[in-house]
PDB file of N, CA and C in Angstrom:
ATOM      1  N   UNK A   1       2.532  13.138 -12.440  1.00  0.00           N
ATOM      2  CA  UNK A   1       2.198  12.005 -11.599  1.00  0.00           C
ATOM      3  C   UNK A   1       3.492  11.362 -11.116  1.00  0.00           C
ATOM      4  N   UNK A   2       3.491  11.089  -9.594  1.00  0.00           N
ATOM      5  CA  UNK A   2       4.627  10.450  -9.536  1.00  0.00           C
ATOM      6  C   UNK A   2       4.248   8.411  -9.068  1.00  0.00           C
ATOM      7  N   UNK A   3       5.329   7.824  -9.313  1.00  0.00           N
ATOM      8  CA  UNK A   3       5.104   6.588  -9.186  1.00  0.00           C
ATOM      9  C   UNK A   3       5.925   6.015  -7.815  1.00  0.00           C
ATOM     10  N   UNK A   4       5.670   5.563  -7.126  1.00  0.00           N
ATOM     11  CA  UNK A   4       6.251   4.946  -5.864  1.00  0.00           C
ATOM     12  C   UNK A   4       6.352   3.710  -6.205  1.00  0.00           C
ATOM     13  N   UNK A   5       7.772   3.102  -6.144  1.00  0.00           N
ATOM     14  CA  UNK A   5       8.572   1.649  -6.282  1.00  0.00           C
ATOM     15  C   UNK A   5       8.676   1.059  -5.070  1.00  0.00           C
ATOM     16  N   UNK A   6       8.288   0.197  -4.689  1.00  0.00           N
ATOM     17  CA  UNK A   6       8.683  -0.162  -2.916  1.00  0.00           C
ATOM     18  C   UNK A   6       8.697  -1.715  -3.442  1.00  0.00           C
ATOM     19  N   UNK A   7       9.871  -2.248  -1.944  1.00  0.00           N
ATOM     20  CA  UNK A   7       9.789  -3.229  -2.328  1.00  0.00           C
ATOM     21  C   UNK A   7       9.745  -3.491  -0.219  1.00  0.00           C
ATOM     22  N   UNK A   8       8.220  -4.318  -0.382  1.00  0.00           N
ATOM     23  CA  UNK A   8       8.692  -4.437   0.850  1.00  0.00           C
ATOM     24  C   UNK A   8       8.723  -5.745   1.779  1.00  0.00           C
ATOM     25  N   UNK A   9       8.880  -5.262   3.248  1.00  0.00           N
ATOM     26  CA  UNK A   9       9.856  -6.484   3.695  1.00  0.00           C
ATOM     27  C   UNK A   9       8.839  -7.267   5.167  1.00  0.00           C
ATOM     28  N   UNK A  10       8.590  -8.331   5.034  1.00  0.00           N
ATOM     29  CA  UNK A  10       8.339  -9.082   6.082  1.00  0.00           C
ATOM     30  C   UNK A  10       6.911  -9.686   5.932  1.00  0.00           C
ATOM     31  N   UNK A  11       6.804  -9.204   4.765  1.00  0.00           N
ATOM     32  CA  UNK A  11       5.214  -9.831   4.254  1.00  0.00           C
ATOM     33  C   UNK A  11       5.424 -10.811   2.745  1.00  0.00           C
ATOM     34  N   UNK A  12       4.081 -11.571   2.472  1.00  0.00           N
ATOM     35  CA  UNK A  12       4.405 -12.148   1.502  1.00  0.00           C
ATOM     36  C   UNK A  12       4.476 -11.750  -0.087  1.00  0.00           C
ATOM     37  N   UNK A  13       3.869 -10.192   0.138  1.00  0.00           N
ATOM     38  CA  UNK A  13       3.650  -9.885  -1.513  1.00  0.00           C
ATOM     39  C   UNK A  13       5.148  -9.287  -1.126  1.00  0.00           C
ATOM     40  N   UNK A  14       6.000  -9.348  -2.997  1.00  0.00           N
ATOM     41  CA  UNK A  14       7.069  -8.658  -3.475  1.00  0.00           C
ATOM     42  C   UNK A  14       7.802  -7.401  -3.949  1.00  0.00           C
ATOM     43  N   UNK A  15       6.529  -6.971  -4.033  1.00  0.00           N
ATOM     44  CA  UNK A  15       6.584  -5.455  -4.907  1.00  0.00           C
ATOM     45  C   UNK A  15       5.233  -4.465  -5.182  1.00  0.00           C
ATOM     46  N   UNK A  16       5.554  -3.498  -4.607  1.00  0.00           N
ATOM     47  CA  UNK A  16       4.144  -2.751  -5.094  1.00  0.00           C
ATOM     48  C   UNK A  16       4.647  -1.183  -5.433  1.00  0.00           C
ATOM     49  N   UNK A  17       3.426  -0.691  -6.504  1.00  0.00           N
ATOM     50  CA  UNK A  17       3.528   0.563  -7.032  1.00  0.00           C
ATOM     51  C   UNK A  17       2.728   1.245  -6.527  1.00  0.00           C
ATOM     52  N   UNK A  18       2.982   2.599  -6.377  1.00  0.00           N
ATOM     53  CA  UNK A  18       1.451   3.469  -6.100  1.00  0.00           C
ATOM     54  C   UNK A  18       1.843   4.327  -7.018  1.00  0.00           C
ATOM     55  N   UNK A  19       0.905   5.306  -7.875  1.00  0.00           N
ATOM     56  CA  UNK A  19       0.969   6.509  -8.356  1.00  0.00           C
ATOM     57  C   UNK A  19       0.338   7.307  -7.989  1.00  0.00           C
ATOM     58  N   UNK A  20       0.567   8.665  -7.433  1.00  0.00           N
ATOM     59  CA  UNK A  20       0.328   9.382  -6.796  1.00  0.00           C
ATOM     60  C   UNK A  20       0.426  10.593  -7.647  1.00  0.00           C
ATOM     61  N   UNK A  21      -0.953  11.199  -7.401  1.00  0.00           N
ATOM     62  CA  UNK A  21      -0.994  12.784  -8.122  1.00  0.00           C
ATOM     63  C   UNK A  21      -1.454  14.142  -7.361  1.00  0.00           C
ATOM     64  N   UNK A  22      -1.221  14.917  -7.332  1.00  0.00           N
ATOM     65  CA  UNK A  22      -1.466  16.034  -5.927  1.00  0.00           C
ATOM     66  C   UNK A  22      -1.855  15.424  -5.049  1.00  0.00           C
ATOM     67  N   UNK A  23      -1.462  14.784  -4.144  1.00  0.00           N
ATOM     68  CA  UNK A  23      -1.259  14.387  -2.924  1.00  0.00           C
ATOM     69  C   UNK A  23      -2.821  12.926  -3.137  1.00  0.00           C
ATOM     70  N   UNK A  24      -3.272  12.365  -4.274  1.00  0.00           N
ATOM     71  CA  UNK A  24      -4.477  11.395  -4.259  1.00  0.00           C
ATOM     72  C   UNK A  24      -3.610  10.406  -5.133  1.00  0.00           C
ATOM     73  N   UNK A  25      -4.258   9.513  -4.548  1.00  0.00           N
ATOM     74  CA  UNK A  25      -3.969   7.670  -4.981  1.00  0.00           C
ATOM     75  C   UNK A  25      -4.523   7.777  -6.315  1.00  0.00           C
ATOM     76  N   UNK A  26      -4.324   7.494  -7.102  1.00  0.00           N
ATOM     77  CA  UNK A  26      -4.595   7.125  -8.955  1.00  0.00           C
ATOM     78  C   UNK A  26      -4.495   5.613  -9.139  1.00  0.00           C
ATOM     79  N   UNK A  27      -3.565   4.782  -8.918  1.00  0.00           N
ATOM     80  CA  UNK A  27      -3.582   3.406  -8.561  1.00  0.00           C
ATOM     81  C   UNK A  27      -2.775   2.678  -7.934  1.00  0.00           C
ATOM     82  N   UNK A  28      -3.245   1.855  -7.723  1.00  0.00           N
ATOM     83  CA  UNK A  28      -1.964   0.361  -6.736  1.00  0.00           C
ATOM     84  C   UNK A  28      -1.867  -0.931  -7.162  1.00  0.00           C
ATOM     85  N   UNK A  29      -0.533  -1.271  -7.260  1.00  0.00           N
ATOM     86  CA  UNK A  29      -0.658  -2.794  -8.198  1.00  0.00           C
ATOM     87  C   UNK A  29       0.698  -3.305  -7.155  1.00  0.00           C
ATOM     88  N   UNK A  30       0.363  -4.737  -6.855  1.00  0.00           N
ATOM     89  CA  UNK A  30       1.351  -5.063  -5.932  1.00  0.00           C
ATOM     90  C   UNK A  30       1.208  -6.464  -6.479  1.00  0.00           C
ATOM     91  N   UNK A  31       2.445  -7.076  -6.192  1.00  0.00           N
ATOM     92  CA  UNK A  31       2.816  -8.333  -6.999  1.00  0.00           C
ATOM     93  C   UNK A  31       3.121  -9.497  -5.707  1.00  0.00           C
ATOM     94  N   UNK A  32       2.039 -10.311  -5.914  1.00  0.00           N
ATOM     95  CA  UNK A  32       2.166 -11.262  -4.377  1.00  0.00           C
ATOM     96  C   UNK A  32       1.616 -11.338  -3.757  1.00  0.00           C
ATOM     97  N   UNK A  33       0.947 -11.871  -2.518  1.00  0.00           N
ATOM     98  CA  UNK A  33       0.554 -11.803  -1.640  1.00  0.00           C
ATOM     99  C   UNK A  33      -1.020 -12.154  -1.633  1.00  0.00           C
ATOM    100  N   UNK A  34      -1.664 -11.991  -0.845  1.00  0.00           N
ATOM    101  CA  UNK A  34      -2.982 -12.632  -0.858  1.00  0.00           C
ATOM    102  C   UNK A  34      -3.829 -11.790  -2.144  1.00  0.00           C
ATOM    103  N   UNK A  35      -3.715 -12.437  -3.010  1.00  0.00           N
ATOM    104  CA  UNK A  35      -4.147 -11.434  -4.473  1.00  0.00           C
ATOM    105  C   UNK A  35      -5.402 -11.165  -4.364  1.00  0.00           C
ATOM    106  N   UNK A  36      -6.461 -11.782  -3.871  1.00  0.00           N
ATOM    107  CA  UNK A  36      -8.013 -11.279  -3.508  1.00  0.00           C
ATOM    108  C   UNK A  36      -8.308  -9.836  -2.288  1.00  0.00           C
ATOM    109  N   UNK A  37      -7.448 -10.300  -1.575  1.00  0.00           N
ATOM    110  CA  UNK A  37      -7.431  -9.496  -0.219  1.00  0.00           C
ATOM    111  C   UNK A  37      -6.443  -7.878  -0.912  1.00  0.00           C
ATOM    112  N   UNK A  38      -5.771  -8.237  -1.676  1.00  0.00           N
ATOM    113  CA  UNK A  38      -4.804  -6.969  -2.137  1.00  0.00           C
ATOM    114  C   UNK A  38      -5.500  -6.155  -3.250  1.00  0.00           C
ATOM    115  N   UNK A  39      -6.334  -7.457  -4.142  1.00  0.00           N
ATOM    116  CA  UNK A  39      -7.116  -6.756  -5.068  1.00  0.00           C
ATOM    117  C   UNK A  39      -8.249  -5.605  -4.871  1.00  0.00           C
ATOM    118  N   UNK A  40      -8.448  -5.945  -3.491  1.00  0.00           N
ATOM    119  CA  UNK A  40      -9.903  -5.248  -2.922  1.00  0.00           C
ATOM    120  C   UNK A  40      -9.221  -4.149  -2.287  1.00  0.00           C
ATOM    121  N   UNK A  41      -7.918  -4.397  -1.432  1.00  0.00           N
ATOM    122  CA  UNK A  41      -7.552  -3.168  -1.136  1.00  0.00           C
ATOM    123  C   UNK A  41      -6.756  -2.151  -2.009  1.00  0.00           C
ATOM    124  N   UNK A  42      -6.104  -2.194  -2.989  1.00  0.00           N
ATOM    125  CA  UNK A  42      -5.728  -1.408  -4.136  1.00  0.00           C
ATOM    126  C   UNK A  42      -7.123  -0.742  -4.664  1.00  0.00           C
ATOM    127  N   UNK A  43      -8.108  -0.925  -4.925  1.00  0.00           N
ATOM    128  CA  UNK A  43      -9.455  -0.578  -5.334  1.00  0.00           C
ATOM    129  C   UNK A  43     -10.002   0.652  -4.507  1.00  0.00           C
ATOM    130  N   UNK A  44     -10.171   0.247  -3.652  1.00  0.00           N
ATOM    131  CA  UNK A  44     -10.515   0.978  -2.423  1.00  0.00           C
ATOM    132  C   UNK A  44      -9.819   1.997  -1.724  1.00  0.00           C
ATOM    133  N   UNK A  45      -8.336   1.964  -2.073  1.00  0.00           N
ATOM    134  CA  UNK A  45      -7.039   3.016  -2.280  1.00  0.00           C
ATOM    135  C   UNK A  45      -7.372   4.097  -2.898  1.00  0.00           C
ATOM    136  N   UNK A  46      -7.638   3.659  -4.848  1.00  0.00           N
ATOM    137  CA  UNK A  46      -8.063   4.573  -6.099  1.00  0.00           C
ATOM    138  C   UNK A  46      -8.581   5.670  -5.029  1.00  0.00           C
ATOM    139  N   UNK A  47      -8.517   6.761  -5.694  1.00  0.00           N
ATOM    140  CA  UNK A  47      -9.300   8.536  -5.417  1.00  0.00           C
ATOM    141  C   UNK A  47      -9.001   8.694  -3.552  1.00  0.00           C
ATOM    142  N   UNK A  48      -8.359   8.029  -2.667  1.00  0.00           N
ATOM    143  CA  UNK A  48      -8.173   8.492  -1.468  1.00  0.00           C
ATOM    144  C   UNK A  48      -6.886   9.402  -1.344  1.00  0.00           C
ATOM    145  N   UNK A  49      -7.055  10.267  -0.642  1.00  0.00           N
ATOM    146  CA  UNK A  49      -5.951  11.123  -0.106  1.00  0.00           C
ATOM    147  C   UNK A  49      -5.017  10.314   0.595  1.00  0.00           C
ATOM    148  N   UNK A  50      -3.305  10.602   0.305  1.00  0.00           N
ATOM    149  CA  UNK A  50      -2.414   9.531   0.669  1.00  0.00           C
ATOM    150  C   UNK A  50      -2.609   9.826   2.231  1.00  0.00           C
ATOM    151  N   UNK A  51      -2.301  11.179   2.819  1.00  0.00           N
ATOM    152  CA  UNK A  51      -2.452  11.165   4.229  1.00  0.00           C
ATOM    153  C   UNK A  51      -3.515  10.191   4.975  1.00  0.00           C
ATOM    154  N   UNK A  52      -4.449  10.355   4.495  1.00  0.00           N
ATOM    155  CA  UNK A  52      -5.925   9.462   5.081  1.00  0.00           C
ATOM    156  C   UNK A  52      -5.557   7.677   4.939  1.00  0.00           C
ATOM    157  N   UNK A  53      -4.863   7.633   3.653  1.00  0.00           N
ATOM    158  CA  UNK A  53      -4.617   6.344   3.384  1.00  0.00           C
ATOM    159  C   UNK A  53      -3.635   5.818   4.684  1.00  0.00           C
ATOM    160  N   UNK A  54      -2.459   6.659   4.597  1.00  0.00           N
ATOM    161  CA  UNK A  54      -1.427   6.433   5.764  1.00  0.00           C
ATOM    162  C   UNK A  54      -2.015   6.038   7.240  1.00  0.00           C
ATOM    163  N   UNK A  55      -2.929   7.111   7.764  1.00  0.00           N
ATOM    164  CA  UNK A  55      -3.425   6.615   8.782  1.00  0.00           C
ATOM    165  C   UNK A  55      -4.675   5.520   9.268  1.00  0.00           C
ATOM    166  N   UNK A  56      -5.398   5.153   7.774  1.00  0.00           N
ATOM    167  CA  UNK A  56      -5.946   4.012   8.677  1.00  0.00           C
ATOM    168  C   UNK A  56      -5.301   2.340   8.259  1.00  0.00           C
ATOM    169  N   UNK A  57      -3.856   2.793   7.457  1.00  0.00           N
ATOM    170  CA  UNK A  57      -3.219   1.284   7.377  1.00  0.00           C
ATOM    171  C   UNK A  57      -2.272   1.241   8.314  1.00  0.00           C
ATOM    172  N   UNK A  58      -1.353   1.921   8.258  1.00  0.00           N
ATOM    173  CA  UNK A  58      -0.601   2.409   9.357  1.00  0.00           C
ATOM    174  C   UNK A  58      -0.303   1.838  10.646  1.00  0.00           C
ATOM    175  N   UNK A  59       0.734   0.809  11.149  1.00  0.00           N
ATOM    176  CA  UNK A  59       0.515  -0.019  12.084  1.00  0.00           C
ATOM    177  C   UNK A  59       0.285  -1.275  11.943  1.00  0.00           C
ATOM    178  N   UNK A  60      -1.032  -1.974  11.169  1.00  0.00           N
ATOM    179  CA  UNK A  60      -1.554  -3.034  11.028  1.00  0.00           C
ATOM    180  C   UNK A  60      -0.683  -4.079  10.766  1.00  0.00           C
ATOM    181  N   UNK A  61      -1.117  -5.095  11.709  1.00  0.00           N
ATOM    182  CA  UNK A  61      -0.164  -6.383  11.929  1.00  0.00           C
ATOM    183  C   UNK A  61      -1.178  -7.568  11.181  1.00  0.00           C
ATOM    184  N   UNK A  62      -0.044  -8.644  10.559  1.00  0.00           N
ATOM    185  CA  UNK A  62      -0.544  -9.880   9.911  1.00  0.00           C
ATOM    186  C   UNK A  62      -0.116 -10.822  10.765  1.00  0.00           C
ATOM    187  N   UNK A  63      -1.043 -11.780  11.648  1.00  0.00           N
ATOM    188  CA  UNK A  63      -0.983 -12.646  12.192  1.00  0.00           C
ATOM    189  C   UNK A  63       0.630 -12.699  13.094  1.00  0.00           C
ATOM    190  N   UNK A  64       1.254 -12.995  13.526  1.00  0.00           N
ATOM    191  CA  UNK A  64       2.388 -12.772  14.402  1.00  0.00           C
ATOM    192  C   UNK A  64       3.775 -11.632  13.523  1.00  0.00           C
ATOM    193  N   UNK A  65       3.257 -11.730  12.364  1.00  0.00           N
ATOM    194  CA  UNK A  65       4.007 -10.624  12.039  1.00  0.00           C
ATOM    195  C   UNK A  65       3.963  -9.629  12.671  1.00  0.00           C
ATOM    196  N   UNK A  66       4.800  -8.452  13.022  1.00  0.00           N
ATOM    197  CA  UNK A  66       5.364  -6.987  13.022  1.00  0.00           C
ATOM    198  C   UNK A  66       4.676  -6.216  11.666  1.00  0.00           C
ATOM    199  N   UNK A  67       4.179  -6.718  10.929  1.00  0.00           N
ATOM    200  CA  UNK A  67       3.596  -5.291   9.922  1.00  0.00           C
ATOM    201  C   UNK A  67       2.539  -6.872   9.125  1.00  0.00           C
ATOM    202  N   UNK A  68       2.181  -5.714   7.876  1.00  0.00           N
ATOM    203  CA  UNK A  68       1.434  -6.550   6.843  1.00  0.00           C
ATOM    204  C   UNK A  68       1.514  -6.110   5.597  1.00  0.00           C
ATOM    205  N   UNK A  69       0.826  -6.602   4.689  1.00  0.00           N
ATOM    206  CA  UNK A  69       0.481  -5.399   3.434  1.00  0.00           C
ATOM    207  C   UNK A  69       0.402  -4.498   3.508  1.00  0.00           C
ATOM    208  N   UNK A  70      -0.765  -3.979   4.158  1.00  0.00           N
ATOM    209  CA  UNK A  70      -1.543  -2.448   4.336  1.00  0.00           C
ATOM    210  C   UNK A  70      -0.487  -1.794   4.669  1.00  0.00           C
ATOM    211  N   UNK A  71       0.371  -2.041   5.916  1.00  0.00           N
ATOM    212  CA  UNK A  71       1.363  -1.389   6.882  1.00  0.00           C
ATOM    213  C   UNK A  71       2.549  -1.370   5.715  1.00  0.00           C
ATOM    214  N   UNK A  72       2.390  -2.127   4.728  1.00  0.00           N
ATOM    215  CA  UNK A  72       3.946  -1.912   4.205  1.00  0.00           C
ATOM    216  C   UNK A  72       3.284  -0.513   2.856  1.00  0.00           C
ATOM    217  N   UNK A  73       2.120  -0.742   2.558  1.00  0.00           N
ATOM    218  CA  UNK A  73       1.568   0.077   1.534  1.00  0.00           C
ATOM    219  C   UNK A  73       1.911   1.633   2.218  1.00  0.00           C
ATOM    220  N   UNK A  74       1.178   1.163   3.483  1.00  0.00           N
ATOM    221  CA  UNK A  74       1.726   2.868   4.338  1.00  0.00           C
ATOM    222  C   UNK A  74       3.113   3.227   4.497  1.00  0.00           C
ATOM    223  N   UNK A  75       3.796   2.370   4.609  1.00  0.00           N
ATOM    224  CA  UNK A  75       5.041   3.288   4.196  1.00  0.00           C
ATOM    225  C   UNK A  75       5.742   3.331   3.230  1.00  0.00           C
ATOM    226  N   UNK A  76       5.374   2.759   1.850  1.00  0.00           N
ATOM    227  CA  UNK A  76       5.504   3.353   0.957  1.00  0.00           C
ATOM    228  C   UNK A  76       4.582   4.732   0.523  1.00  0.00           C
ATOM    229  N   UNK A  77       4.038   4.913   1.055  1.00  0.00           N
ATOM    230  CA  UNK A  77       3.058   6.299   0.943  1.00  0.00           C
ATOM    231  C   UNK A  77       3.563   6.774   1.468  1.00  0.00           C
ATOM    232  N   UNK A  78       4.609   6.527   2.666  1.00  0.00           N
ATOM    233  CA  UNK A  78       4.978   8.008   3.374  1.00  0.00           C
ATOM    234  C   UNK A  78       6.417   8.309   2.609  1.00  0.00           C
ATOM    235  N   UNK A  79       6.426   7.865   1.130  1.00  0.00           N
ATOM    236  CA  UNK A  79       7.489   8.359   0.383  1.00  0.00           C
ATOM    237  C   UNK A  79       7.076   9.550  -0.226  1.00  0.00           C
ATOM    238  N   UNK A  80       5.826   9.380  -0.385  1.00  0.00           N
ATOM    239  CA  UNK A  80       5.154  10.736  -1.478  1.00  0.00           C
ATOM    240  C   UNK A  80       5.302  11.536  -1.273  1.00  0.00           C
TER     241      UNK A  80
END
């Protein structure tokens, strides 16, 4: 299993993990940020294929931000 460390930038959560096992999400824990809204999407991550994951977060903007959570989750997935 490998573990993805990201720390990312322009949103309000601080840090998130993914672990990743033949190419499927196992879990996501991210430290910060809208903890209800992150809780539901880490959940909903579990058992998806990272490719699939990549493309429907991929892009997604938070209110006048340039990216968001999701968008920063996707590119920490495109470390895997």
């Amino acid at each position: 299993m490998e573990t993805i460390k990201y720390t990312p930038r322009g949103v309000c959560s601080r840090a998130m993990e993914i672990d990743v096992e033949d190419g499927v999400i196992q879990d996501v824990r991210v430290l910060g940020g809208c903890n209800g809204n992150l809780k539901g999407i880490c959940s909903l991550l579990r058992g998806m294929k990272v490719e699939d994951a990549i493309a429907r977060m991929d892009g997604i903007k938070c209110g006048g931000k340039g990216t968001s959570c999701p968008d920063q989750l996707a590119q920490a997935l495109k470390l895997a």
